[in-house]
N, C-alpha and C. Protein backbone atom coordinates (compact mmCIF):
# COMPACT_ATOMS: atom_id res chain seq x y z
N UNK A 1 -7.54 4.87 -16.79
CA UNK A 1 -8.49 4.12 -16.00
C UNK A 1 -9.65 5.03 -15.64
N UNK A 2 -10.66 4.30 -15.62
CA UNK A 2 -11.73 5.55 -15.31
C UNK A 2 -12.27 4.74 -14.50
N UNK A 3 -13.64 5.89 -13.60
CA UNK A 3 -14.13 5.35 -12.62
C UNK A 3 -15.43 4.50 -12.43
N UNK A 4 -15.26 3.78 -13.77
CA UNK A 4 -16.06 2.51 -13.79
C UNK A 4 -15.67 1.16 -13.81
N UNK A 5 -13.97 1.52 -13.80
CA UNK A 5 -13.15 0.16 -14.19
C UNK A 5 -13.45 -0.58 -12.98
N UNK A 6 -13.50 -1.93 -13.21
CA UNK A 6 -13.58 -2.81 -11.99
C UNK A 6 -11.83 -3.22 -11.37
N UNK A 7 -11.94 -2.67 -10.13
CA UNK A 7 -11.04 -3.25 -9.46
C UNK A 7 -10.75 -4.45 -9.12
N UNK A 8 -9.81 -5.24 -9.25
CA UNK A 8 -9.73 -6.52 -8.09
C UNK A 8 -8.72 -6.76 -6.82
N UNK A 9 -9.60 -7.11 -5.90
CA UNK A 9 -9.04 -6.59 -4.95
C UNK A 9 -7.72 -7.62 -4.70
N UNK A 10 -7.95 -8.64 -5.15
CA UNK A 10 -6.96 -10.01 -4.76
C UNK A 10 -5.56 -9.46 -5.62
N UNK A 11 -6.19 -9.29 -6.63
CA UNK A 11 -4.80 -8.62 -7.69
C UNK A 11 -4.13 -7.34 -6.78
N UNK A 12 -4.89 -6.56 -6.46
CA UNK A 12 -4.24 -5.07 -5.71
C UNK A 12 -3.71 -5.52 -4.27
N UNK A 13 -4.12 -6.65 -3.93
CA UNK A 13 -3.64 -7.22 -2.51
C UNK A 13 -2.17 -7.41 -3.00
N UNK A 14 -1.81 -8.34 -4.15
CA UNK A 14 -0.90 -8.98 -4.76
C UNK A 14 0.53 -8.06 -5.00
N UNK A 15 0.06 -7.26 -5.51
CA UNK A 15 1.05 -5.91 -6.02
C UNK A 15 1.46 -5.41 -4.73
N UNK A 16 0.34 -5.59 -3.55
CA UNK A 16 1.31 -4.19 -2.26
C UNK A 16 2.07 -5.26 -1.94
N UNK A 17 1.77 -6.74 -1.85
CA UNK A 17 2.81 -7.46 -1.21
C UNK A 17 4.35 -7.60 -1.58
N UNK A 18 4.11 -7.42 -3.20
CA UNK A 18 5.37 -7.28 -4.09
C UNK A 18 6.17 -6.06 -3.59
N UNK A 19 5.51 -5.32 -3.44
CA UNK A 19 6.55 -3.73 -2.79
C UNK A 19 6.72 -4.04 -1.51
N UNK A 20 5.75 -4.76 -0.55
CA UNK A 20 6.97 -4.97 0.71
C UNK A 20 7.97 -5.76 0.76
N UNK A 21 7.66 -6.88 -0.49
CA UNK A 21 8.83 -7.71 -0.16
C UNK A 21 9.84 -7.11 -0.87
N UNK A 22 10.18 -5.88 -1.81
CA UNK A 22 11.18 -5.12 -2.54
C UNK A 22 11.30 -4.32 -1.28
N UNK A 23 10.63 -3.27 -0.33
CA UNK A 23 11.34 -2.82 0.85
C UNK A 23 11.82 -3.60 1.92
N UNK A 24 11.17 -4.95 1.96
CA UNK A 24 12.00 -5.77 3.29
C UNK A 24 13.23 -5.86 2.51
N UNK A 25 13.50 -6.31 0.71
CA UNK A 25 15.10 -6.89 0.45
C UNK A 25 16.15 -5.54 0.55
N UNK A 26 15.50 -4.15 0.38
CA UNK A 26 16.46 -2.90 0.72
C UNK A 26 17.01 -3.08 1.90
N UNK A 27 16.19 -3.60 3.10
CA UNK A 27 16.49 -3.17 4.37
C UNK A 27 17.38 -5.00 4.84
N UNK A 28 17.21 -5.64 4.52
CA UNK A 28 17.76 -7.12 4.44
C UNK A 28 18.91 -7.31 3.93
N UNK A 29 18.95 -6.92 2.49
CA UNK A 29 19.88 -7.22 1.69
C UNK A 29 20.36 -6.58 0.75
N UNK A 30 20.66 -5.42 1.34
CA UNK A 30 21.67 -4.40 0.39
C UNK A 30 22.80 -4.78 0.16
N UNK A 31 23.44 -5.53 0.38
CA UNK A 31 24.62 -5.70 -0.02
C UNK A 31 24.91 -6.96 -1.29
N UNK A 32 23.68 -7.11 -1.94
CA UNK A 32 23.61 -7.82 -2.84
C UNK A 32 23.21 -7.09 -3.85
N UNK A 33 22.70 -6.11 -4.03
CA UNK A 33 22.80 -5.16 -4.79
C UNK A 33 23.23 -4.47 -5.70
N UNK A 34 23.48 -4.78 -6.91
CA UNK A 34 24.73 -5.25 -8.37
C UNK A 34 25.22 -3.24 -7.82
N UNK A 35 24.11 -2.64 -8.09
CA UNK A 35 24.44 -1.05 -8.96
C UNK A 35 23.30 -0.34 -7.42
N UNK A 36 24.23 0.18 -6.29
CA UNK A 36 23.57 0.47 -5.22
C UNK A 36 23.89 1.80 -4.52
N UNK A 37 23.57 2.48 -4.40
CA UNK A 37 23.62 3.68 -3.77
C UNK A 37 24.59 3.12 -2.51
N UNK A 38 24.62 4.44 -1.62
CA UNK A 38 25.66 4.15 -0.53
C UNK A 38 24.47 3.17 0.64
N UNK A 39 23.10 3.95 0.41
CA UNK A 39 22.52 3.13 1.32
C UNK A 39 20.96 3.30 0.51
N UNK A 40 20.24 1.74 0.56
CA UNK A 40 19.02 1.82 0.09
C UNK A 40 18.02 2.09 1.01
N UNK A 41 18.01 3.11 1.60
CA UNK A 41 17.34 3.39 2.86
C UNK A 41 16.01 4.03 2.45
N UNK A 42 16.01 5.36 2.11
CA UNK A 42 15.24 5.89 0.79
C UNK A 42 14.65 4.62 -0.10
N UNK A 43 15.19 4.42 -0.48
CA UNK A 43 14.68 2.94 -1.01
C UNK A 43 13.37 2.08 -0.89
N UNK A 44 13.97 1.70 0.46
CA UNK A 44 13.24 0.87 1.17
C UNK A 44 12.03 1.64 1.77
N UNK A 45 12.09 2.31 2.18
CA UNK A 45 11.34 3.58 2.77
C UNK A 45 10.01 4.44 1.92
N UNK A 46 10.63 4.35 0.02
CA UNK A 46 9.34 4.69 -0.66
C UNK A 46 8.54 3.22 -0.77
N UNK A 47 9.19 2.24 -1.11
CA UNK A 47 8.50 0.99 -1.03
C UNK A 47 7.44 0.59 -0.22
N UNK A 48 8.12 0.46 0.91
CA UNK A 48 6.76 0.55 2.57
C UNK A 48 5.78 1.62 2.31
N UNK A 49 6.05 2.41 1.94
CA UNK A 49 5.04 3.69 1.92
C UNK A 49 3.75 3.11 0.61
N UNK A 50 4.67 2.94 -0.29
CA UNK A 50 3.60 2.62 -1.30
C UNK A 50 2.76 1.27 -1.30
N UNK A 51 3.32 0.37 -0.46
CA UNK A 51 2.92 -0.84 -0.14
C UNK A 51 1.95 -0.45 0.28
N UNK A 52 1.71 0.72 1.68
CA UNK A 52 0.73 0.68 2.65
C UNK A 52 -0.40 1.22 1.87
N UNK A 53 0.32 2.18 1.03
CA UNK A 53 -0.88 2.95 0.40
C UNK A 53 -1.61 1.58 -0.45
N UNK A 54 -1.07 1.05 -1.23
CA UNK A 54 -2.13 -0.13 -1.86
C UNK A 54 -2.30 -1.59 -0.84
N UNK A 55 -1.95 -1.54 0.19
CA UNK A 55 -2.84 -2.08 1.10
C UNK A 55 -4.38 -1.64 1.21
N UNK A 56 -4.02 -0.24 1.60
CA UNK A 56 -5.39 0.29 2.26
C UNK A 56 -6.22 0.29 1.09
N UNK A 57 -5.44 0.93 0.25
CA UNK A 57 -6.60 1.25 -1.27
C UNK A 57 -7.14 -0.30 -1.44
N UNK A 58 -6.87 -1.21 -1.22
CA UNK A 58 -7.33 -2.76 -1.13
C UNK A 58 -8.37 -2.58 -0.42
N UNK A 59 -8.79 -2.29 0.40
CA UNK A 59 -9.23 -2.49 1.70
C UNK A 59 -10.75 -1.55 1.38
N UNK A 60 -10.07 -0.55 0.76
CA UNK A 60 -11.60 0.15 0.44
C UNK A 60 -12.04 -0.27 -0.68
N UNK A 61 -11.24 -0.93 -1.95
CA UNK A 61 -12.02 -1.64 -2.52
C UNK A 61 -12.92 -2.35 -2.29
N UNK A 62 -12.33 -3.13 -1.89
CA UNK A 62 -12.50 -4.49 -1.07
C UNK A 62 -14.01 -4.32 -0.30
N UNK A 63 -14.36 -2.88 0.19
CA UNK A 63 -15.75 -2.75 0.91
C UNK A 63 -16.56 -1.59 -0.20
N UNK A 64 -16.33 -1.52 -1.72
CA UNK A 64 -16.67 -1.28 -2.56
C UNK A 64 -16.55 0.23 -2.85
N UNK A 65 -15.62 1.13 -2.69
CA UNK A 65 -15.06 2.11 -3.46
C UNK A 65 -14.95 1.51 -4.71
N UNK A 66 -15.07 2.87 -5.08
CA UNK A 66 -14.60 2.79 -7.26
C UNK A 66 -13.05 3.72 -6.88
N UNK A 67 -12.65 3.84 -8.27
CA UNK A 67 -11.59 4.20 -8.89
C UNK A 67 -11.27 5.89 -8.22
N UNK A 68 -12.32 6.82 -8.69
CA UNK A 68 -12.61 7.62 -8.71
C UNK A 68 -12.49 8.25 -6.95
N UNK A 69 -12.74 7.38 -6.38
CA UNK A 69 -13.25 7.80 -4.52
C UNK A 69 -11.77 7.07 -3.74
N UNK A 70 -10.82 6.65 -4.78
CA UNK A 70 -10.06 6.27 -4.11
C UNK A 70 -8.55 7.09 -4.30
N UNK A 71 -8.68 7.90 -5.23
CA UNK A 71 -7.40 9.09 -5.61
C UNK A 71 -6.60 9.43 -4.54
N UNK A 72 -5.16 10.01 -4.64
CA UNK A 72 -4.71 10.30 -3.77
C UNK A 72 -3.89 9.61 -3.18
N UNK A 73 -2.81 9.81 -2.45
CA UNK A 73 -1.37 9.36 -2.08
C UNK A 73 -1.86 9.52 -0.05
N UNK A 74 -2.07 10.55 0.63
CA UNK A 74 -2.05 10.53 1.52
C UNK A 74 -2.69 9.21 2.60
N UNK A 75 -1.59 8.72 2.95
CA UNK A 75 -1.96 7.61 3.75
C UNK A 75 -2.95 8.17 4.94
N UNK A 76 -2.66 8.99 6.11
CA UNK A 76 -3.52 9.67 7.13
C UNK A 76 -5.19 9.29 6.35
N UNK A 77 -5.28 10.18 5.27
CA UNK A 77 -6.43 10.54 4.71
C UNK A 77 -7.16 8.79 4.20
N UNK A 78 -6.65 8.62 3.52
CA UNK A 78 -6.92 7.16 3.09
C UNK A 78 -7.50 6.32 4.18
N UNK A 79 -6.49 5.85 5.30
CA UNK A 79 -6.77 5.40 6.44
C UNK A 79 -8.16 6.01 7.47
N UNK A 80 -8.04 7.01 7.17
CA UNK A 80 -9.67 7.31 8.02
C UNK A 80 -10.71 7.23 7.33
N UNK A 81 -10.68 7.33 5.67
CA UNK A 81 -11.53 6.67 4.81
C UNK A 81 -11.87 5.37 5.21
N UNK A 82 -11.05 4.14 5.28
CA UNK A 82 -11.67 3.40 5.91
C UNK A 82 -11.59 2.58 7.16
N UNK A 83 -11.60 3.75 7.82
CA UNK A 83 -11.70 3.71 9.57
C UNK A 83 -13.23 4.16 9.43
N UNK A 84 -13.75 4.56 8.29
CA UNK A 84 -15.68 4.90 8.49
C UNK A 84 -16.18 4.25 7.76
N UNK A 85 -15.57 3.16 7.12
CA UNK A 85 -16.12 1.95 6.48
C UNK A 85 -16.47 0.83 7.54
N UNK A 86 -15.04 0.62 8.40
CA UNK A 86 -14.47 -0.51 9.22
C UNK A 86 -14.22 -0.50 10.35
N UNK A 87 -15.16 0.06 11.38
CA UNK A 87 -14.09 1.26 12.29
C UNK A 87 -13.75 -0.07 13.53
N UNK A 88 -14.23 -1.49 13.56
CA UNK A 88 -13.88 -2.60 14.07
C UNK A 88 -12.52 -2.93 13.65
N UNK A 89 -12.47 -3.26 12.26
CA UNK A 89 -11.26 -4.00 12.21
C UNK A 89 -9.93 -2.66 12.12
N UNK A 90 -10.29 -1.51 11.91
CA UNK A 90 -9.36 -0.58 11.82
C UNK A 90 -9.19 -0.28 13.40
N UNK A 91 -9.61 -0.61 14.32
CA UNK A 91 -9.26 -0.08 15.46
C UNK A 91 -8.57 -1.61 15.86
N UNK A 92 -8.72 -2.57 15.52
CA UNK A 92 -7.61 -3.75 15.63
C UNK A 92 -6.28 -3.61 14.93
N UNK A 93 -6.09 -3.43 13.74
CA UNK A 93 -4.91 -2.81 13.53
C UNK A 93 -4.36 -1.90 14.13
N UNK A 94 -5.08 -0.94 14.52
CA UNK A 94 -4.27 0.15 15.48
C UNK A 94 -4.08 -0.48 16.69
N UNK A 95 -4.69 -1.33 17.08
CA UNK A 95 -3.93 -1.82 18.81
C UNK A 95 -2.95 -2.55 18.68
């Protein structure tokens, strides 16, 4: 992917929702679980994480980052990226 590809943000909305609803079923419904560790905790736990991360990466799309300006795993860092895009609606999420 390079940093001219066009993002969409509705699609990248789409995908984080898919990973929370795979960390809500770790934390819900492990015990349905054909082939399961002792506990999907870990599990559930990278899921949320990566959810949030393509939340936010949504979010700066969404107020027109490219590919390129959006690298990187650290949620902290990400999140104050666009806390200086948004610093209204990011200070509503935080309350």
């Amino acid at each position: 992917m390079s940093g001219s590809a066009i993002l969409d943000s509705q699609r990248m909305f789409e995908h984080a929702c898919a990973f929370c609803d795979c960390a809500k079923f770790c934390e819900v419904e492990p015990n349905n679980i054909e082939y399961r560790m002792h506990s999907h905790t870990v599990s559930g736990i990278v899921n949320s994480a990566f959810a949030c991360e393509v939340f936010i990466k949504t979010l700066l799309v969404f107020h027109g980052r490219t590919v390129t300006e959006i690298k990187g795993h650290k949620l902290k860092t990400l999140w104050e990226e666009f806390r200086t895009l948004d610093n209204a609606t990011a200070a509503l999420v935080e309350e």
